[in-house]
PDB file of N, CA and C in Angstrom:
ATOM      1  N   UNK A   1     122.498 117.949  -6.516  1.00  0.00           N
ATOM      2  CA  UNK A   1     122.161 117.671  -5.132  1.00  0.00           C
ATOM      3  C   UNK A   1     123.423 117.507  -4.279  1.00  0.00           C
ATOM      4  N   UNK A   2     124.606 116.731  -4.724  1.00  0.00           N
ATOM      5  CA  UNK A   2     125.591 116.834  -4.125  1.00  0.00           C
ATOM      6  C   UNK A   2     126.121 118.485  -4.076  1.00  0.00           C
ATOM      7  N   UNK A   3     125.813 119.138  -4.877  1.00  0.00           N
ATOM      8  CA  UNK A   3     126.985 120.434  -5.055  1.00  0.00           C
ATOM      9  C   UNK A   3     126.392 120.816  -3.541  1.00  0.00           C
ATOM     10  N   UNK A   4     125.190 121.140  -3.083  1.00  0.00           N
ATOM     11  CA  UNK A   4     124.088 121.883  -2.452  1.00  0.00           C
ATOM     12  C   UNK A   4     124.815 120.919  -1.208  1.00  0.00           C
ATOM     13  N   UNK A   5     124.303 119.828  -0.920  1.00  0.00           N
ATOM     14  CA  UNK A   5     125.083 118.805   0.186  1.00  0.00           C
ATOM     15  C   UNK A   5     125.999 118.904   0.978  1.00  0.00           C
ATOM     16  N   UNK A   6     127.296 119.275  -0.531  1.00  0.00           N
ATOM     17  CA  UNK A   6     128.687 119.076  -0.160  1.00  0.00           C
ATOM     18  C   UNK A   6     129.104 121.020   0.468  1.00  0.00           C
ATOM     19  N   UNK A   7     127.961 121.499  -0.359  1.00  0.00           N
ATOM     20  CA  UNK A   7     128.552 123.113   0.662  1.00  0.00           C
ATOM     21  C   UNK A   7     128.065 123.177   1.737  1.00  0.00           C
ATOM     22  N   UNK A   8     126.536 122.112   2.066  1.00  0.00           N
ATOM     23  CA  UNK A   8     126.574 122.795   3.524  1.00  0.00           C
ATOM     24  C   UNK A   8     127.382 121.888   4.593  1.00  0.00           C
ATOM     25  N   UNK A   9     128.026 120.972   4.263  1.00  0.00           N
ATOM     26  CA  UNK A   9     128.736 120.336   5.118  1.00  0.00           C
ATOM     27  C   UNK A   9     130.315 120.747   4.987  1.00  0.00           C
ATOM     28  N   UNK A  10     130.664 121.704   4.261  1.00  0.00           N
ATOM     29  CA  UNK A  10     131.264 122.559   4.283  1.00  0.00           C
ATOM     30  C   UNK A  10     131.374 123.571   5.469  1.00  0.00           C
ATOM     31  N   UNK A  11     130.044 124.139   5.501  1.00  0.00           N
ATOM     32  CA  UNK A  11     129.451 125.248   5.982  1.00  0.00           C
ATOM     33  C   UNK A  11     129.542 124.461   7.543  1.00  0.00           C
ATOM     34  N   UNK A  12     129.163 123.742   7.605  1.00  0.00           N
ATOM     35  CA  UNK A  12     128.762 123.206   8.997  1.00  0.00           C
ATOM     36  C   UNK A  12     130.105 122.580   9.742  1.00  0.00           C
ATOM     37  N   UNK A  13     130.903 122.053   9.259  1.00  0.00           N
ATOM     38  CA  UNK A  13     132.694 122.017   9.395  1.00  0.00           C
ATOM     39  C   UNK A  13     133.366 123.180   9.706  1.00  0.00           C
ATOM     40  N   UNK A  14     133.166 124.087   8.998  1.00  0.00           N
ATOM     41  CA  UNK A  14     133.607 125.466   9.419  1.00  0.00           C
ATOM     42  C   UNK A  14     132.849 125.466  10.994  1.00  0.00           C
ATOM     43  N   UNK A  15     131.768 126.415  10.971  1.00  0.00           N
ATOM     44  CA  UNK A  15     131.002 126.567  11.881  1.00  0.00           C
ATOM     45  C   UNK A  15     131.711 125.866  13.666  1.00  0.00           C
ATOM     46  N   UNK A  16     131.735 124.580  12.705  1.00  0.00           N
ATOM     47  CA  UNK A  16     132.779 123.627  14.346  1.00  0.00           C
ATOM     48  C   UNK A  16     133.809 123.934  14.680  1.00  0.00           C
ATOM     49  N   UNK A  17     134.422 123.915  13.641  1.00  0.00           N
ATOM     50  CA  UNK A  17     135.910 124.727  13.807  1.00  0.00           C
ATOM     51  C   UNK A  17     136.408 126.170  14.596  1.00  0.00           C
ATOM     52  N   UNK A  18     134.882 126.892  13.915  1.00  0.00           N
ATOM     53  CA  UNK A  18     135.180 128.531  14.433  1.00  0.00           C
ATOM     54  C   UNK A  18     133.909 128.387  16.121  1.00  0.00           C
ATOM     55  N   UNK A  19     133.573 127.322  16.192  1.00  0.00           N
ATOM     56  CA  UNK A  19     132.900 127.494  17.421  1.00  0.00           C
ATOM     57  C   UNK A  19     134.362 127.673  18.819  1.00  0.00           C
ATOM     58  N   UNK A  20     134.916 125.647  18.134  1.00  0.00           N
ATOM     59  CA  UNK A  20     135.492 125.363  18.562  1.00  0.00           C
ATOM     60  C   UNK A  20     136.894 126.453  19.317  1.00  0.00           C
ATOM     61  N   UNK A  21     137.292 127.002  18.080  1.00  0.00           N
ATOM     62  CA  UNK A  21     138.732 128.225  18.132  1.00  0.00           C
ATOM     63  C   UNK A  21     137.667 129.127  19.335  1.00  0.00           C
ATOM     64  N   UNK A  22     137.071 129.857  19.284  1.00  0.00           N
ATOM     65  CA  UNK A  22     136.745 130.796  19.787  1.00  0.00           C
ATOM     66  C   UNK A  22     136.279 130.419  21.368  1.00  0.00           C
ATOM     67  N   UNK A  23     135.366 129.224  21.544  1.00  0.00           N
ATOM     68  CA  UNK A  23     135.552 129.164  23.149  1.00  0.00           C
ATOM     69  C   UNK A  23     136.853 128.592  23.387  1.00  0.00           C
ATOM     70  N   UNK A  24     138.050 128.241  23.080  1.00  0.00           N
ATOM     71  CA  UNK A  24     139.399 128.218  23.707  1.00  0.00           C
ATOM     72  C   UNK A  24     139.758 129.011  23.449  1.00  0.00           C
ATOM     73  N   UNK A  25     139.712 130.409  22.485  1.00  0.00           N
ATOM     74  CA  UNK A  25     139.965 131.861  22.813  1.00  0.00           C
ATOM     75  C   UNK A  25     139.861 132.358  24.308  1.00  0.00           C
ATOM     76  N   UNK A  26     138.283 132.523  23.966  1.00  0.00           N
ATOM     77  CA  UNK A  26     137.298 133.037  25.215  1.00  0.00           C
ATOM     78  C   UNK A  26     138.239 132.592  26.817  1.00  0.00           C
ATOM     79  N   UNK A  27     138.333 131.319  26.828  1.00  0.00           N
ATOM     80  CA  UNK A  27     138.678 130.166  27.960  1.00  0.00           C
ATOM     81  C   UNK A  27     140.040 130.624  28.595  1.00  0.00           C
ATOM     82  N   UNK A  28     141.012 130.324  27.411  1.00  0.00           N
ATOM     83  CA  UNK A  28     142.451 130.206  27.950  1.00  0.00           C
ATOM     84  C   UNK A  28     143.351 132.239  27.246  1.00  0.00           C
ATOM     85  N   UNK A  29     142.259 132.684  26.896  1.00  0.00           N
ATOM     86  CA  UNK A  29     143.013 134.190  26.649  1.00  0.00           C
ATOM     87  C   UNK A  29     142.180 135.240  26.897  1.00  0.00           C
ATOM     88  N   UNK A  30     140.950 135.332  27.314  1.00  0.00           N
ATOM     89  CA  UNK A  30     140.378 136.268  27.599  1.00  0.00           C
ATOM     90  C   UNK A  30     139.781 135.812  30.069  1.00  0.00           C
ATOM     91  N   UNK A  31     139.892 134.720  29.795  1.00  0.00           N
ATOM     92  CA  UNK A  31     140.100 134.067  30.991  1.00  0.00           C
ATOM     93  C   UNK A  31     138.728 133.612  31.305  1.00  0.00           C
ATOM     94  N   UNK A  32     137.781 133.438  30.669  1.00  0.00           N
ATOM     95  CA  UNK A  32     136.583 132.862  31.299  1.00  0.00           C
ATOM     96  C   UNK A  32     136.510 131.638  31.998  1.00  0.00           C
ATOM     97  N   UNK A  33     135.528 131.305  33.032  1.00  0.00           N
ATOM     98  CA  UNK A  33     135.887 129.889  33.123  1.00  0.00           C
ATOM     99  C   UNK A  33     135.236 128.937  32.489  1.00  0.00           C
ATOM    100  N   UNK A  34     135.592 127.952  33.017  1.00  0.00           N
ATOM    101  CA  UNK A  34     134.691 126.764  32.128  1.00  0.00           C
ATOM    102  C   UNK A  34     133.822 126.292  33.122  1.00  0.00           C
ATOM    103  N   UNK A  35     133.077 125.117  32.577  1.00  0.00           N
ATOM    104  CA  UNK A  35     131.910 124.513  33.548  1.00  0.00           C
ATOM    105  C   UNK A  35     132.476 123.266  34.829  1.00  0.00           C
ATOM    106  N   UNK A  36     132.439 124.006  35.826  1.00  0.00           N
ATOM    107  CA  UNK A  36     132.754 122.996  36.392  1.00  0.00           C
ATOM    108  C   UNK A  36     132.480 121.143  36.443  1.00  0.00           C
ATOM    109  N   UNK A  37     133.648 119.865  35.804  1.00  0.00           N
ATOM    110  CA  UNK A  37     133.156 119.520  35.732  1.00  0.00           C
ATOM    111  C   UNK A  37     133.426 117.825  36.854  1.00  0.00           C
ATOM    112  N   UNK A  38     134.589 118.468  36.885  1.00  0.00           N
ATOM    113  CA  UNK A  38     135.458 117.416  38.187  1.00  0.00           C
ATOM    114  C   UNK A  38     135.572 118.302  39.130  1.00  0.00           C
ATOM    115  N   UNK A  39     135.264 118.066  40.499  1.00  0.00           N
ATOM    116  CA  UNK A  39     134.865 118.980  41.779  1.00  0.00           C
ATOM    117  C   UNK A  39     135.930 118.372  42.786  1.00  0.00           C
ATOM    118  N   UNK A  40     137.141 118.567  42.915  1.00  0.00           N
ATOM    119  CA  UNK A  40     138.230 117.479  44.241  1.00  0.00           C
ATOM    120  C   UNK A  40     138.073 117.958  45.484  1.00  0.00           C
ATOM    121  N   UNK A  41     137.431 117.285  46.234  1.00  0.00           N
ATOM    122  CA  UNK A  41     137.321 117.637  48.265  1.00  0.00           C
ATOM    123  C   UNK A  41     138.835 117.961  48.447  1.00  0.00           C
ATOM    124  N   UNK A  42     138.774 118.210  49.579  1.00  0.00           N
ATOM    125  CA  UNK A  42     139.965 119.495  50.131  1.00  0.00           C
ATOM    126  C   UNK A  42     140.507 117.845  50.649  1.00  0.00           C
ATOM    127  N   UNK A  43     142.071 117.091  50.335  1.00  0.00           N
ATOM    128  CA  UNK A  43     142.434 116.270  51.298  1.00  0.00           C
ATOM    129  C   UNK A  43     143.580 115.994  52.567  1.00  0.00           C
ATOM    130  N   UNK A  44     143.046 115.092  53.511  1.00  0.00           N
ATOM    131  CA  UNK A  44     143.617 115.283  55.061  1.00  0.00           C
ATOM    132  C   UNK A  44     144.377 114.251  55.132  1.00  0.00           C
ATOM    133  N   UNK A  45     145.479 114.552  55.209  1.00  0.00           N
ATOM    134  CA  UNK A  45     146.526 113.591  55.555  1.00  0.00           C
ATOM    135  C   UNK A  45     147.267 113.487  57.277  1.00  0.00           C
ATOM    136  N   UNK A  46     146.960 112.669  57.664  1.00  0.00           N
ATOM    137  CA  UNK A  46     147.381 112.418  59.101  1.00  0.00           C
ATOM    138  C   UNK A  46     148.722 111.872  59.236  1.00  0.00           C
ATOM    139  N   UNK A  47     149.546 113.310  59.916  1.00  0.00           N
ATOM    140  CA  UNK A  47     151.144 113.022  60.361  1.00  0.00           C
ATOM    141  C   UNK A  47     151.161 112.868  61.497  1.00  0.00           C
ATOM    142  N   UNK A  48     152.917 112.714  61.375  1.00  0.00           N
ATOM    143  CA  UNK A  48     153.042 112.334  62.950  1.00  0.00           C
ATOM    144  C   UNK A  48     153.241 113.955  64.105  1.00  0.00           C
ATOM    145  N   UNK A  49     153.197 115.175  63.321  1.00  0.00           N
ATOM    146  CA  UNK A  49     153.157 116.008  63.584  1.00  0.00           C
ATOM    147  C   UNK A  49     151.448 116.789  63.760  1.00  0.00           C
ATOM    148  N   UNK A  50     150.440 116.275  63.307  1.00  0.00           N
ATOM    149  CA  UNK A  50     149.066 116.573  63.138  1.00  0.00           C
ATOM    150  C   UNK A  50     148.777 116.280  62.171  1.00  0.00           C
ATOM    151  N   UNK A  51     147.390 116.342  61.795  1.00  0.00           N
ATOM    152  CA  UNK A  51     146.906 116.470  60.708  1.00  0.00           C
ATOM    153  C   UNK A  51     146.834 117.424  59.510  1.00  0.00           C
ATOM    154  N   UNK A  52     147.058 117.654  58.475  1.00  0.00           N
ATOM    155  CA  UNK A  52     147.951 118.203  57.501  1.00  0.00           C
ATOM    156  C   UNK A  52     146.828 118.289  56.237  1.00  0.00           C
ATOM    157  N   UNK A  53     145.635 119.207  55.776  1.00  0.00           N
ATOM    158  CA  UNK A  53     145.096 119.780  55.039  1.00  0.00           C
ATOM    159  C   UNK A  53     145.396 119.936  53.413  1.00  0.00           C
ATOM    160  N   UNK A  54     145.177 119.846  52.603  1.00  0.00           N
ATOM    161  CA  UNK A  54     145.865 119.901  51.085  1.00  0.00           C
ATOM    162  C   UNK A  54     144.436 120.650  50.828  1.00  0.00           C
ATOM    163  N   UNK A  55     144.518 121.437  49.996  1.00  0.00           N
ATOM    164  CA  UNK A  55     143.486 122.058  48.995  1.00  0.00           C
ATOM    165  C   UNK A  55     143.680 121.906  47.991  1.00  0.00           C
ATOM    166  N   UNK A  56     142.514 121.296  46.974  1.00  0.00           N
ATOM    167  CA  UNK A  56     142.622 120.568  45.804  1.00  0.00           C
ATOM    168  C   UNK A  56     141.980 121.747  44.727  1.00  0.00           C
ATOM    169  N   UNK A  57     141.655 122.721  45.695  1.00  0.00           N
ATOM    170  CA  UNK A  57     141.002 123.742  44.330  1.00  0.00           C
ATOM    171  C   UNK A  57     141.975 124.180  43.252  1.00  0.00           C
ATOM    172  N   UNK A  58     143.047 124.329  43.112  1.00  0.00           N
ATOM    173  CA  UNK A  58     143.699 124.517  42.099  1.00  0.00           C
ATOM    174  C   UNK A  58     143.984 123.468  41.386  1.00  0.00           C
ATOM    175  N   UNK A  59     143.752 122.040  41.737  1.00  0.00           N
ATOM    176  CA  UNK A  59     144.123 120.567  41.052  1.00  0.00           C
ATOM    177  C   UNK A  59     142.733 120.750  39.900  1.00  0.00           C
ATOM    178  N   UNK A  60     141.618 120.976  40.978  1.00  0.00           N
ATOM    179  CA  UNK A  60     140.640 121.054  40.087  1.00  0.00           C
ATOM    180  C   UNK A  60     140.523 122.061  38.826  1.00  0.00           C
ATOM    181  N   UNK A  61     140.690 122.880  39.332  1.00  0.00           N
ATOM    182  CA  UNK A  61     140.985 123.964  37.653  1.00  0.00           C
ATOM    183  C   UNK A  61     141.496 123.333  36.724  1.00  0.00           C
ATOM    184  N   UNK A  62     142.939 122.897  37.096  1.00  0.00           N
ATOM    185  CA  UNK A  62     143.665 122.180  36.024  1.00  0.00           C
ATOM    186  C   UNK A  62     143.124 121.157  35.150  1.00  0.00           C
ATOM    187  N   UNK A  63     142.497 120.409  35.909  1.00  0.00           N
ATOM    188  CA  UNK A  63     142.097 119.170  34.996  1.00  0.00           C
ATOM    189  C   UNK A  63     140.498 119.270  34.509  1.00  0.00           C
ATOM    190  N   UNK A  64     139.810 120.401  35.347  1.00  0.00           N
ATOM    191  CA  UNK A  64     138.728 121.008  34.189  1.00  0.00           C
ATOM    192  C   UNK A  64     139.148 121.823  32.555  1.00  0.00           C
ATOM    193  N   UNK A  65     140.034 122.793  33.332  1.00  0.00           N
ATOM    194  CA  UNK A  65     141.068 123.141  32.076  1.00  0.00           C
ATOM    195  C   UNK A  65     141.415 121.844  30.393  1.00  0.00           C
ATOM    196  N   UNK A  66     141.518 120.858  31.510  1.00  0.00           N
ATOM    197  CA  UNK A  66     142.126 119.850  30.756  1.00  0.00           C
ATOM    198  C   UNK A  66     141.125 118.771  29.533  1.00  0.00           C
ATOM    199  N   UNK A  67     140.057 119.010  30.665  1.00  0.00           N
ATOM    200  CA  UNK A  67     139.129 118.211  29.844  1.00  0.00           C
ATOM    201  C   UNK A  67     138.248 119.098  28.879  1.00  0.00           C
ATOM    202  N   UNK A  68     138.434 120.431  29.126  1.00  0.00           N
ATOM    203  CA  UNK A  68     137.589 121.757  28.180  1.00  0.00           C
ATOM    204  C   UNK A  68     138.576 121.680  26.686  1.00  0.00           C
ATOM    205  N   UNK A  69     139.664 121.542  27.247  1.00  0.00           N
ATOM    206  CA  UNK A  69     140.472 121.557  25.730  1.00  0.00           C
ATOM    207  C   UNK A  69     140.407 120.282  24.913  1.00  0.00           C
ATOM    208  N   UNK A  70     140.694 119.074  25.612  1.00  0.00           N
ATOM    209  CA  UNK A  70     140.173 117.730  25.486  1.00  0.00           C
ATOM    210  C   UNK A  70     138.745 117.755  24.183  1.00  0.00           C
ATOM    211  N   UNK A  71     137.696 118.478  24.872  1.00  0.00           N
ATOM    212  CA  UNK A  71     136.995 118.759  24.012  1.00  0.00           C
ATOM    213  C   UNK A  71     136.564 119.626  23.075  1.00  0.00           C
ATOM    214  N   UNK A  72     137.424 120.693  23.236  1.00  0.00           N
ATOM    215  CA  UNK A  72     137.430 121.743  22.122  1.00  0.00           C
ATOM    216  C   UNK A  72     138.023 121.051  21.024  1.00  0.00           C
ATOM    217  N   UNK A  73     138.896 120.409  21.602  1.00  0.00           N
ATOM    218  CA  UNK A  73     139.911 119.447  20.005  1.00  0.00           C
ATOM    219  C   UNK A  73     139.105 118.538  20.049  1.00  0.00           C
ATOM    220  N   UNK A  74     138.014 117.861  20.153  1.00  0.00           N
ATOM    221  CA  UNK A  74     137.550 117.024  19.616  1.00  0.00           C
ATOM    222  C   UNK A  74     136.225 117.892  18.623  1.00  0.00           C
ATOM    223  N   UNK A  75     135.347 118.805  18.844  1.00  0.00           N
ATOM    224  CA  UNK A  75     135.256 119.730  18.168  1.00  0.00           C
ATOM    225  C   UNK A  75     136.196 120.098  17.099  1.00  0.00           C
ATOM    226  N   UNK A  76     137.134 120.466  16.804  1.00  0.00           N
ATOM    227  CA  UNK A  76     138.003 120.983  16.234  1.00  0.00           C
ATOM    228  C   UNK A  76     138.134 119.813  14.804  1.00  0.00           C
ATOM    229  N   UNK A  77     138.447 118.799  15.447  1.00  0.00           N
ATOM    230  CA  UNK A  77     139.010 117.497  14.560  1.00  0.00           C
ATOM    231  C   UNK A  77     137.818 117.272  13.710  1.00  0.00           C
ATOM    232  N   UNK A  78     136.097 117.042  14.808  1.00  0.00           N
ATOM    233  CA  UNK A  78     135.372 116.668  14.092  1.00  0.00           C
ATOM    234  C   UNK A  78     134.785 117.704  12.846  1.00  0.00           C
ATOM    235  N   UNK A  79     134.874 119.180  13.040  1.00  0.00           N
ATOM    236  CA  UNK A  79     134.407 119.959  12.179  1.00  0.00           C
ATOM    237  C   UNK A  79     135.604 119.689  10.931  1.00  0.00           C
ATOM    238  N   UNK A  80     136.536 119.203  11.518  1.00  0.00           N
ATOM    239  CA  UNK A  80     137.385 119.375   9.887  1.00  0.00           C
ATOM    240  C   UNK A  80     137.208 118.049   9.057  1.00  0.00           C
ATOM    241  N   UNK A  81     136.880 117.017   9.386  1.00  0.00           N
ATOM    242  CA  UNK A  81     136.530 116.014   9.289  1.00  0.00           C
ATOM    243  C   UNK A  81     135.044 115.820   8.520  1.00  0.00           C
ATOM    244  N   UNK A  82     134.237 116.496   8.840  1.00  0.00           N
ATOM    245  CA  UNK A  82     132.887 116.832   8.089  1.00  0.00           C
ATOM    246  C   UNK A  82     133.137 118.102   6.894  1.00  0.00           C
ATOM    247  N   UNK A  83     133.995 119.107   7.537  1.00  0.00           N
ATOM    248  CA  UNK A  83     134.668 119.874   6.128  1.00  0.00           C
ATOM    249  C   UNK A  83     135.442 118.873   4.888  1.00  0.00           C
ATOM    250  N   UNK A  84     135.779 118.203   5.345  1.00  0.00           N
ATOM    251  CA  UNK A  84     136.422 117.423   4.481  1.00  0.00           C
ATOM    252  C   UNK A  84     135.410 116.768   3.975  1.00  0.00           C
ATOM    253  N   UNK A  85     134.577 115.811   4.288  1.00  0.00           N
ATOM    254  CA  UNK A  85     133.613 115.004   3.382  1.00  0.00           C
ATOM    255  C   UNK A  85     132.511 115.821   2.579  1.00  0.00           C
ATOM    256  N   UNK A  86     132.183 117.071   2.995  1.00  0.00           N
ATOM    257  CA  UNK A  86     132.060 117.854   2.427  1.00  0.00           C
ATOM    258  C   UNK A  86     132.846 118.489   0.385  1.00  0.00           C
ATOM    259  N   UNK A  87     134.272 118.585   1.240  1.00  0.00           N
ATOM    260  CA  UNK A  87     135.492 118.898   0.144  1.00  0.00           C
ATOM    261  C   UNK A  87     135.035 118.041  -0.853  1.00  0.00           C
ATOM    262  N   UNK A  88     134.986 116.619  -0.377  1.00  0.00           N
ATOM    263  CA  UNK A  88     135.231 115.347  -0.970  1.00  0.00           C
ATOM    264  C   UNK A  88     133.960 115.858  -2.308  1.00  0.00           C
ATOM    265  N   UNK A  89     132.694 115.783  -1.714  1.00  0.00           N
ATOM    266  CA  UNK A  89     130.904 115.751  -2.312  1.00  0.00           C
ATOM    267  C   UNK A  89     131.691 116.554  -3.526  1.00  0.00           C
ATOM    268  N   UNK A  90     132.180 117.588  -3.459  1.00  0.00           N
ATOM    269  CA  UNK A  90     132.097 119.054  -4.451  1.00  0.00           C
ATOM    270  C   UNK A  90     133.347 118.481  -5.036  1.00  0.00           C
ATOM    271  N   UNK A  91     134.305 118.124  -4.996  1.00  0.00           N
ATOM    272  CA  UNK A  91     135.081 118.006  -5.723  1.00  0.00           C
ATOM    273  C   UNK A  91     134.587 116.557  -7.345  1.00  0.00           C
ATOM    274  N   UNK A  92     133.901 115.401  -5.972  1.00  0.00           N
ATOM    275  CA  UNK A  92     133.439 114.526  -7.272  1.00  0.00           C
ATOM    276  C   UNK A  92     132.236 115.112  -8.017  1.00  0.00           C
ATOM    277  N   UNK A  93     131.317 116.055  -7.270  1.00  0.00           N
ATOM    278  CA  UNK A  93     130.717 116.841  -8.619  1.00  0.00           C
ATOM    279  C   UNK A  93     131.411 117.486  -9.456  1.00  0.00           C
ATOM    280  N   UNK A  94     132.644 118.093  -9.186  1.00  0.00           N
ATOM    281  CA  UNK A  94     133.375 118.889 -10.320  1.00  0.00           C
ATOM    282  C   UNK A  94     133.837 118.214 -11.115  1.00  0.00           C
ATOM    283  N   UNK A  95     134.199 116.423 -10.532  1.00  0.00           N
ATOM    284  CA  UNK A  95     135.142 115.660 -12.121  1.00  0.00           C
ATOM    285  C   UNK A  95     133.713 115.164 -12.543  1.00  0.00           C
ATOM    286  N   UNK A  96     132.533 115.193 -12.317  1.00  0.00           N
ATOM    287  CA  UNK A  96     131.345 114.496 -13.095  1.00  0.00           C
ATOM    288  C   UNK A  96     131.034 115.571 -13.735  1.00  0.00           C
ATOM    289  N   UNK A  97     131.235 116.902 -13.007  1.00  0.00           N
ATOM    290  CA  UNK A  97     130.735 117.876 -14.434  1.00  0.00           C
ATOM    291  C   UNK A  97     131.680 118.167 -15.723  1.00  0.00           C
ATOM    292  N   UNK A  98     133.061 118.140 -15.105  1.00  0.00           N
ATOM    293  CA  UNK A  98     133.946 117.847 -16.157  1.00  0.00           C
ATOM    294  C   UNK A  98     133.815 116.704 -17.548  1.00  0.00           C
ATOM    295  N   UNK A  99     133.384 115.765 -16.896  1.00  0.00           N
ATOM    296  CA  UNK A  99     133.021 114.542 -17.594  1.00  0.00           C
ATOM    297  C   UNK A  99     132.578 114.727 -18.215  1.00  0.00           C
ATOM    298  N   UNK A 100     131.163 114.817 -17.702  1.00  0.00           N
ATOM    299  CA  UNK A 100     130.015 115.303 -18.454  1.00  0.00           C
ATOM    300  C   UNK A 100     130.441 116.299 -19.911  1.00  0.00           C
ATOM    301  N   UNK A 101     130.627 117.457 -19.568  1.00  0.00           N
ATOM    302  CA  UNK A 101     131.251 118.118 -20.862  1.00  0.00           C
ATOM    303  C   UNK A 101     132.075 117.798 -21.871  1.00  0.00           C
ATOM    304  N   UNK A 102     133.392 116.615 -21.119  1.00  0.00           N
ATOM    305  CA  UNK A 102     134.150 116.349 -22.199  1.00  0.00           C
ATOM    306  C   UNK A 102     134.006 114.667 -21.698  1.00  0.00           C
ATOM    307  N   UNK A 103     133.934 114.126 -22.739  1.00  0.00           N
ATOM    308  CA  UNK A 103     133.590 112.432 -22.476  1.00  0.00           C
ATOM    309  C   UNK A 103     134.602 111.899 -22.661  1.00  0.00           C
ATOM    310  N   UNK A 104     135.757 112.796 -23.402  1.00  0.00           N
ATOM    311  CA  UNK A 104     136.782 111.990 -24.405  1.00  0.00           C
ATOM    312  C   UNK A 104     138.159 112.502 -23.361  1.00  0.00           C
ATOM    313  N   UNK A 105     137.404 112.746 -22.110  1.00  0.00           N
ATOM    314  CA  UNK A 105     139.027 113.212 -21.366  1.00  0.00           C
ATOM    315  C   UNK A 105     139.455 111.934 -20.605  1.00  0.00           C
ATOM    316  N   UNK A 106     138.644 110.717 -20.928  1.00  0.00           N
ATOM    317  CA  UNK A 106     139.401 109.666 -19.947  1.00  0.00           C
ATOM    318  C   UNK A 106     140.713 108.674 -20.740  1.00  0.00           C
ATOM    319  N   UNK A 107     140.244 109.292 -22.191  1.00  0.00           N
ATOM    320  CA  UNK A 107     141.772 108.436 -23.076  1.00  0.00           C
ATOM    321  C   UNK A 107     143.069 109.481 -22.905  1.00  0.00           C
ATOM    322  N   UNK A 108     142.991 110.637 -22.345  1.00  0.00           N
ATOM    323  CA  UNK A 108     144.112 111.646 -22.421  1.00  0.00           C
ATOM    324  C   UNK A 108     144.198 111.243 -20.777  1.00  0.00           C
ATOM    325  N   UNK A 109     145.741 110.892 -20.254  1.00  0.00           N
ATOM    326  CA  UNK A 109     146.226 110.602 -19.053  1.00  0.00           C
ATOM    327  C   UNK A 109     146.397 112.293 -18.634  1.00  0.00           C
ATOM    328  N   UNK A 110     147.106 112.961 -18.900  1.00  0.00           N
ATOM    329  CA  UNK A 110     146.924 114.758 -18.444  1.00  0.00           C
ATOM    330  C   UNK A 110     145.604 115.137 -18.597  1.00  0.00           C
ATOM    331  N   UNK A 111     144.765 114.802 -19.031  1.00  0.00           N
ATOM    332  CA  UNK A 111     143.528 115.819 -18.767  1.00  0.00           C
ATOM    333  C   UNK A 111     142.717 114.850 -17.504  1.00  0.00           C
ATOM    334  N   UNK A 112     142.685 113.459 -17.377  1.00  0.00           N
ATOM    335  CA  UNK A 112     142.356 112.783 -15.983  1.00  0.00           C
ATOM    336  C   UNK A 112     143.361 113.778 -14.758  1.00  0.00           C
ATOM    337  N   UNK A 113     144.239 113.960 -14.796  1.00  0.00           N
ATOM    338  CA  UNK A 113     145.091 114.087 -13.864  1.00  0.00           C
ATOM    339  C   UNK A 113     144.761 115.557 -13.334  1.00  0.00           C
ATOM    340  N   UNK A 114     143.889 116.613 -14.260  1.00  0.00           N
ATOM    341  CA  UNK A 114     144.077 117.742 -14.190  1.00  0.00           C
ATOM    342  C   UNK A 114     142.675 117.815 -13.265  1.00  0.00           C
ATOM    343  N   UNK A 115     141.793 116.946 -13.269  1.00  0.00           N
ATOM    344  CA  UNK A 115     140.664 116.692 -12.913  1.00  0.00           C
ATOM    345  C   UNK A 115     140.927 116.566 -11.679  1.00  0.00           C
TER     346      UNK A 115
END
């Protein structure tokens, strides 16, 4: 039950990982955009020369930019992170099946170690 367990959380670690890689492909090299998710009003600063306009639409890209990658790496971290507990499941089925077969490998320090 673990072997079965530990591959699909394998499977499903990957999956995050290659979601993850591919919309920051898509995003930052093929140029799509992302979802807008911070929107900045255009701001007016009053001089002593007039009033003085700033456009924030390019501020905003940036820090949508910012928070898309923000979460692609959190994606990223968490699929490897579930790949790993995954790793973990299959590997302690492999020293219990080891075991299992040989009972007498826990008095030999090299054959624990090889495990």
């Amino acid at each position: 039950m673990n072997k079965i367990f530990g591959y699909l959380l394998v499977c499903a670690g990957l999956l995050l990982v290659f979601f993850a890689l591919i919309g920051m492909y898509k995003v930052f090299v093929n140029g799509n955009a992302v979802m807008p998710i911070v929107q900045l009003a255009d701001m007016q600063l009053n001089t002593a020369y007039g009033p003085v306009v700033i456009p924030m639409k390019s501020l905003s890209a940036v820090v949508n930019l910012m928070l898309f990658a923000l979460f692609m790496a959190f994606l990223l971290s968490a699929g490897a992170k579930v790949a790993g507990v995954g790793n973990g499941f299959l590997k302690a089925e492999r020293i219990y099946d080891a075991l299992r077969e040989n009972p007498s490998a826990l008095q030999n320090k090299e054959q624990v170690n090889k495990l």
